[in-house]
N, C-alpha and C. Protein backbone atom coordinates (compact mmCIF):
# COMPACT_ATOMS: atom_id res chain seq x y z
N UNK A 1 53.96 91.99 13.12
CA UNK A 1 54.82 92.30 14.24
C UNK A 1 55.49 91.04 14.80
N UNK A 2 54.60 90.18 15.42
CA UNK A 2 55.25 88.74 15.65
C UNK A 2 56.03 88.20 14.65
N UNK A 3 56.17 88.07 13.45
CA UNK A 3 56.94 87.82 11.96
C UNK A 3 58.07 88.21 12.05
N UNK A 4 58.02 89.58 12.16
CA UNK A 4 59.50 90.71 12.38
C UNK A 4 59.87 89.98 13.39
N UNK A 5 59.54 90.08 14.79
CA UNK A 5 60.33 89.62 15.93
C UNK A 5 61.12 88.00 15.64
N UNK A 6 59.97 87.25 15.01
CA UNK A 6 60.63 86.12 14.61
C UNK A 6 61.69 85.75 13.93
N UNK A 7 61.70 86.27 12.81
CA UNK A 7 62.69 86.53 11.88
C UNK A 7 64.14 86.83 12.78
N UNK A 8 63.80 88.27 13.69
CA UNK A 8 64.74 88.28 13.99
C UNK A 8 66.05 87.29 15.64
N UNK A 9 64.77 86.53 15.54
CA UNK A 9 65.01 84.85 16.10
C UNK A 9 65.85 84.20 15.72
N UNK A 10 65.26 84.03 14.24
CA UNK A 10 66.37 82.81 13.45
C UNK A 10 67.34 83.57 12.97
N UNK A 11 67.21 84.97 12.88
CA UNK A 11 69.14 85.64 12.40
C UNK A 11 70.09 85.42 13.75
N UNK A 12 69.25 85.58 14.65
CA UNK A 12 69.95 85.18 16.05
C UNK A 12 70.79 84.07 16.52
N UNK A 13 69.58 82.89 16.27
CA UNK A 13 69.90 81.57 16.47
C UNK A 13 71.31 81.28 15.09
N UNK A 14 70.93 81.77 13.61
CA UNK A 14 72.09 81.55 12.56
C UNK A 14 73.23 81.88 13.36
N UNK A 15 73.48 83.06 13.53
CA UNK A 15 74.60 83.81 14.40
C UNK A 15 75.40 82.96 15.26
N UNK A 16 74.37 82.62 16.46
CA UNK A 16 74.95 81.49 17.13
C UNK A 16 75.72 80.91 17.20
N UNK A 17 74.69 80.05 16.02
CA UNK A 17 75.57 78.82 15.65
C UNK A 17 76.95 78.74 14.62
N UNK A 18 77.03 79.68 13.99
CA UNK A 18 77.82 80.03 13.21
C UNK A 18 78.96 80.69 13.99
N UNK A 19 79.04 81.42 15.14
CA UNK A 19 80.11 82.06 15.41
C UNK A 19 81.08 80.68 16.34
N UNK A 20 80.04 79.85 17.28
CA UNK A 20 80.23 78.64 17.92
C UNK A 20 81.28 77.98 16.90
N UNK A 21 80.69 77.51 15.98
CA UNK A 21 81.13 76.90 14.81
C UNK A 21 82.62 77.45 14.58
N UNK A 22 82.32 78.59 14.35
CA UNK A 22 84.26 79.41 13.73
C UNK A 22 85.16 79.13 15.06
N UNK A 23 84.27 79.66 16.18
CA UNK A 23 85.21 79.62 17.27
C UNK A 23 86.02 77.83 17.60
N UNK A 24 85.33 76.99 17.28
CA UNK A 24 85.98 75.77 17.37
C UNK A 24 86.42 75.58 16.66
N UNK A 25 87.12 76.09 15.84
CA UNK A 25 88.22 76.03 14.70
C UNK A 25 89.17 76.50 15.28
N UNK A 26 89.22 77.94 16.08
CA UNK A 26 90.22 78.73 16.87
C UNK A 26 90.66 78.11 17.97
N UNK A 27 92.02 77.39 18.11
CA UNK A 27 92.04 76.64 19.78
C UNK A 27 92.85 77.49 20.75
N UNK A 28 92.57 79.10 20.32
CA UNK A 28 93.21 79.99 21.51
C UNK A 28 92.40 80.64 22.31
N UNK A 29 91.03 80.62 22.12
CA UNK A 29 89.70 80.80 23.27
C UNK A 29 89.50 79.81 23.79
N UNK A 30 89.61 80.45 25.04
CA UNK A 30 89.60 79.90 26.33
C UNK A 30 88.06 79.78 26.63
N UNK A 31 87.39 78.38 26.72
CA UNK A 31 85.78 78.22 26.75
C UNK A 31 85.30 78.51 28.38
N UNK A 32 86.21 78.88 29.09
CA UNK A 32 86.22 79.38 30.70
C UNK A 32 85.48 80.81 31.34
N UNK A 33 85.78 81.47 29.74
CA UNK A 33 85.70 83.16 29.62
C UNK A 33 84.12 82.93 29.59
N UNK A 34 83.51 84.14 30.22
CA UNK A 34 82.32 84.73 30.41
C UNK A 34 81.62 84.60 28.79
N UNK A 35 82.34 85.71 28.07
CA UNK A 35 81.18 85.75 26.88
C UNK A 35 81.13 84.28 26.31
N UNK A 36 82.22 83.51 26.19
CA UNK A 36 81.98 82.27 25.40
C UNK A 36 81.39 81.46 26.22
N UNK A 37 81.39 80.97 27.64
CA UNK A 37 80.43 80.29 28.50
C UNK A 37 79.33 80.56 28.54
N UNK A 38 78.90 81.90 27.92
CA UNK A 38 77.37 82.21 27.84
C UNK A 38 77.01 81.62 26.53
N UNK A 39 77.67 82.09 25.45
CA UNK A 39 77.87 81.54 24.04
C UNK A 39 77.06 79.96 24.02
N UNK A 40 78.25 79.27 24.55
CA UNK A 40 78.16 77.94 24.34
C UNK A 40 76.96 77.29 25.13
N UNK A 41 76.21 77.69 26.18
CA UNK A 41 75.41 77.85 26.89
C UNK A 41 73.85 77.97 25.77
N UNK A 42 73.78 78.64 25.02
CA UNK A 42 72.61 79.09 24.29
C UNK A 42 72.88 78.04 22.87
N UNK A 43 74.07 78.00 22.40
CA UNK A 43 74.51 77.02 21.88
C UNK A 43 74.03 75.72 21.94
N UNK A 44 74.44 75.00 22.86
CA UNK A 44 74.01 73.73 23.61
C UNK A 44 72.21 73.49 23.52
N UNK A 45 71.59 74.40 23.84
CA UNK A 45 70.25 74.74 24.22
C UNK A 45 69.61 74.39 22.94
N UNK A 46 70.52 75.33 21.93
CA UNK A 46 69.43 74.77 20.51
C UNK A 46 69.68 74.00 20.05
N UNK A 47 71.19 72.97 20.35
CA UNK A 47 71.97 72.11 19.72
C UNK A 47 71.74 71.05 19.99
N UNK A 48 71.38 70.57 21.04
CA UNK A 48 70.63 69.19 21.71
C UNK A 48 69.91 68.30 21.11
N UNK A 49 68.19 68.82 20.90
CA UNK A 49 68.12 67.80 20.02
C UNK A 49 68.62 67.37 18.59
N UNK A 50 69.17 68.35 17.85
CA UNK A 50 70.15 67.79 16.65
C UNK A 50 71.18 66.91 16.74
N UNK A 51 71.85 66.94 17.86
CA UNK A 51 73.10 66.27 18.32
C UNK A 51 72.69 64.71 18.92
N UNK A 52 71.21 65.08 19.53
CA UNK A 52 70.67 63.32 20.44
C UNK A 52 70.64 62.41 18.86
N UNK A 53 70.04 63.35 17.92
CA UNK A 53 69.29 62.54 16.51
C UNK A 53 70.60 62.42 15.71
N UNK A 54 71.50 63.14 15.39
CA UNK A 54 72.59 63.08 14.35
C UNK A 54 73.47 62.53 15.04
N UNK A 55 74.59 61.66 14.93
CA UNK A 55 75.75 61.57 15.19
C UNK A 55 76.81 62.01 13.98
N UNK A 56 77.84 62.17 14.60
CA UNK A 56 78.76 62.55 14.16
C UNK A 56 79.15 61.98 12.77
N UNK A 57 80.36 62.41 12.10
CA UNK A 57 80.37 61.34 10.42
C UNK A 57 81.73 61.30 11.69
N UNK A 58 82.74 60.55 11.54
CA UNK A 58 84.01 60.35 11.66
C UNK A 58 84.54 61.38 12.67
N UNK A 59 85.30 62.35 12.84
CA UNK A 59 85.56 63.61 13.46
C UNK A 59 84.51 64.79 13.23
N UNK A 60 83.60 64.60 12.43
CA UNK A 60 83.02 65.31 11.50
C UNK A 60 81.73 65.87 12.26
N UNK A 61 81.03 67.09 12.85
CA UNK A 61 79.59 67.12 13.47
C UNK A 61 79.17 67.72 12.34
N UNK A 62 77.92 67.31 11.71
CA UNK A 62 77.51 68.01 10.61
C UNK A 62 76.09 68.56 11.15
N UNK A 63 75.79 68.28 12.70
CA UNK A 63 74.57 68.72 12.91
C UNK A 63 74.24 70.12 12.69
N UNK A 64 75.22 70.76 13.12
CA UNK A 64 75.01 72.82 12.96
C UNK A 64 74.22 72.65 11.48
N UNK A 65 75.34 71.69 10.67
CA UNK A 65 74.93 72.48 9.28
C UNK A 65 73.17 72.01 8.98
N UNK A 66 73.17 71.01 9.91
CA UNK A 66 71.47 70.10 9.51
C UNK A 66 70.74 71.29 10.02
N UNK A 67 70.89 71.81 11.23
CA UNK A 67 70.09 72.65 12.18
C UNK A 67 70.08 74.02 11.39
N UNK A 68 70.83 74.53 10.36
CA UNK A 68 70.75 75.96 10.06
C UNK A 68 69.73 75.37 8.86
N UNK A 69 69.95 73.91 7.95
CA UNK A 69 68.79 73.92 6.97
C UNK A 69 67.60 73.87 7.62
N UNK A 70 67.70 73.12 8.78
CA UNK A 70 65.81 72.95 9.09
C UNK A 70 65.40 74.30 9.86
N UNK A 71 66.39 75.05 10.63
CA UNK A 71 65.84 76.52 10.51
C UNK A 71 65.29 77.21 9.52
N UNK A 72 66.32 77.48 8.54
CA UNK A 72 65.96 77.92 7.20
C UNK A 72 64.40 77.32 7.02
N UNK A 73 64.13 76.26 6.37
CA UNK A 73 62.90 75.55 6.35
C UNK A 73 61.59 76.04 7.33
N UNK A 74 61.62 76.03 8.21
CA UNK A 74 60.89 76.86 9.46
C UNK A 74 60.86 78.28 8.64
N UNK A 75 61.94 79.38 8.81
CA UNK A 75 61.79 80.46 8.52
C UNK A 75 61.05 80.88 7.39
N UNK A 76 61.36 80.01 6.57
CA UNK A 76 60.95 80.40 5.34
C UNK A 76 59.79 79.19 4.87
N UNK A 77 58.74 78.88 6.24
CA UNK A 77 57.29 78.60 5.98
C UNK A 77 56.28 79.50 7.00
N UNK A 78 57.16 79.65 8.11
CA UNK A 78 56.30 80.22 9.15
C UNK A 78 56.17 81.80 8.41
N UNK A 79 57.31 82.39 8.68
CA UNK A 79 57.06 83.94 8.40
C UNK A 79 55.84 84.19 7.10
N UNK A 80 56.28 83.81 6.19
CA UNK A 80 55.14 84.28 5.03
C UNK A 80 53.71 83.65 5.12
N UNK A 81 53.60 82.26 6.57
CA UNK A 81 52.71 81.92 6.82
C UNK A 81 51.49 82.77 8.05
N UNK A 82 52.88 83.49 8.83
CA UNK A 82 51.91 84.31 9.74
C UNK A 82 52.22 86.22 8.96
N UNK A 83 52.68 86.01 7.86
CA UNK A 83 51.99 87.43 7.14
C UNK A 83 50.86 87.53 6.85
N UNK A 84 50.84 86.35 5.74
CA UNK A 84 49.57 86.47 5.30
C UNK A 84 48.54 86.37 6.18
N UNK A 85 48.27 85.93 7.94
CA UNK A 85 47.51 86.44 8.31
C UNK A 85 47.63 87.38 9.17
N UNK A 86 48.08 88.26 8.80
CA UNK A 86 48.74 89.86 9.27
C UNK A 86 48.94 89.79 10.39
N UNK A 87 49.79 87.97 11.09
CA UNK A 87 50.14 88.91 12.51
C UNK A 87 51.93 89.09 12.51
C-alpha cells in the first residue's frame, strides 16, 4: 500500500517537473496566474537542493534532468525494496 502511494509520488513529482520545464520554453504564460504560481511553488520545493549543488552549464539548467535521474534511482530501489517487505 505505502509502495502504490509512493510510486504515485514520483509520477507526480516527474509531472512537475516536466510540465515546469515545457512551460519555460513557452514565453506567453504569464508566471502571475494562479495555477502556474502554485506550479512553480511545488516546483521550487523539490528543485532547491539540485539547483544549491548543480549550477548551471552556460544558459543551460540541467538540474531537472539530474533530479528526474536520481528520482528514477530512488524509485526504482525503494519500491521493490518496500514490496518485498509487503508494505
Amino acid at each position: 500500500m505505502i509502495s502504490y502511494f509512493l510510486s504515485i509520488i514520483f509520477k507526480i513529482i516527474y509531472l512537475i517537473i516536466i510540465l515546469v520545464v515545457l512551460l519555460s520554453w513557452i514565453p506567453i504564460f504569464d508566471t502571475k496566474k494562479e495555477p502556474i504560481v502554485s506550479l512553480l511553488k511545488i516546483y521550487d520545493f523539490i528543485m532547491k537542493p539540485f539547483k544549491e549543488v548543480i549550477p548551471p552549464i552556460g544558459m543551460i539548467d540541467i538540474s531537472p534532468l539530474i533530479a528526474v535521474i536520481i528520482f528514477q534511482i530512488l524509485e526504482k530501489t525503494l519500491l521493490p525494496l518496500l514490496e518485498n517487505l509487503g508494505i
